[in-house]
Protein backbone atom coordinates (compact mmCIF):
# COMPACT_ATOMS: atom_id res chain seq x y z
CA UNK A 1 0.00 0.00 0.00
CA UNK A 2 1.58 3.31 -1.23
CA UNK A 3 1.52 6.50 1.16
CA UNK A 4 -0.29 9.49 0.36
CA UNK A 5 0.49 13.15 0.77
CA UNK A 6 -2.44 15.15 2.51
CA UNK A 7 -3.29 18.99 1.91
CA UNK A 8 -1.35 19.51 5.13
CA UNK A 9 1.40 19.63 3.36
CA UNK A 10 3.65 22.56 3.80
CA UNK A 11 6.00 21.52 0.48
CA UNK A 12 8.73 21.90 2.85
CA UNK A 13 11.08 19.16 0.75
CA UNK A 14 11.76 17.34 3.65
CA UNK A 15 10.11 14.15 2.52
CA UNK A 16 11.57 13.92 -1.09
CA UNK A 17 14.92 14.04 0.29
CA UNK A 18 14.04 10.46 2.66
CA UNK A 19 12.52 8.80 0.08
CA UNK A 20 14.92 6.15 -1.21
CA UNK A 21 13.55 5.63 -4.60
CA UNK A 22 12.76 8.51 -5.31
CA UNK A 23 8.63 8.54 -5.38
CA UNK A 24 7.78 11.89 -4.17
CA UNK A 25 7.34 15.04 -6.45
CA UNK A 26 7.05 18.78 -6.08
CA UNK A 27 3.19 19.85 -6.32
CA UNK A 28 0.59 21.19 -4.30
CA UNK A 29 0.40 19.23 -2.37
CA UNK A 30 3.32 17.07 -3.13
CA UNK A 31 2.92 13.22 -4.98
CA UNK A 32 4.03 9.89 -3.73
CA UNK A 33 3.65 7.97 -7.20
CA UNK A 34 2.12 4.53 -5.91
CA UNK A 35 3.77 2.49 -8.66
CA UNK A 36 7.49 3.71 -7.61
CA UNK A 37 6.71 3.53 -3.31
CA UNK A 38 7.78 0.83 -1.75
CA UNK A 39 6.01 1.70 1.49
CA UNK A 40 9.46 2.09 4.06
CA UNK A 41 7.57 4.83 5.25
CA UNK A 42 10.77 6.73 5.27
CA UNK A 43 8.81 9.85 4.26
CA UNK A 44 6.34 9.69 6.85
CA UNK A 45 9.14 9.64 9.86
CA UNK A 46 10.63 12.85 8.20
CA UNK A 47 7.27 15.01 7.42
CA UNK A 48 6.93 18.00 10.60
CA UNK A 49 3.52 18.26 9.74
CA UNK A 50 2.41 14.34 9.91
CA UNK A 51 0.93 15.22 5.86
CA UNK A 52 1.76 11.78 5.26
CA UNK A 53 -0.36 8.53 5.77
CA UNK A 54 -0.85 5.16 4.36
CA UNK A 55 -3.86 5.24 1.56
């Protein structure tokens, strides 16, 4: 199950920089493509704003 980014997200970076295969890009909010995510969760321990949750 791939993560999702909510519209609490402050597009601070801080997520695309913990992702190790690199699934998140810049948006409003920002996008965790669900085919690339391998679910480590990686972003989700990074994010200040807890924007990120499992879908």
């Amino acid at each position: 199950m791939a993560h999702v980014i909510t519209e609490e997200c402050i597009a601070c970076g801080a997520c695309i920089s913990t992702c190790p295969v690199d699934a998140i890009s810049e948006g409003e909010p920002y996008v965790i493509d669900a085919g690339t995510c391998t679910d480590c969760a990686a972003c989700v321990d990074s994010c200040p704003v807890d924007a990120i949750s499992a879908d």
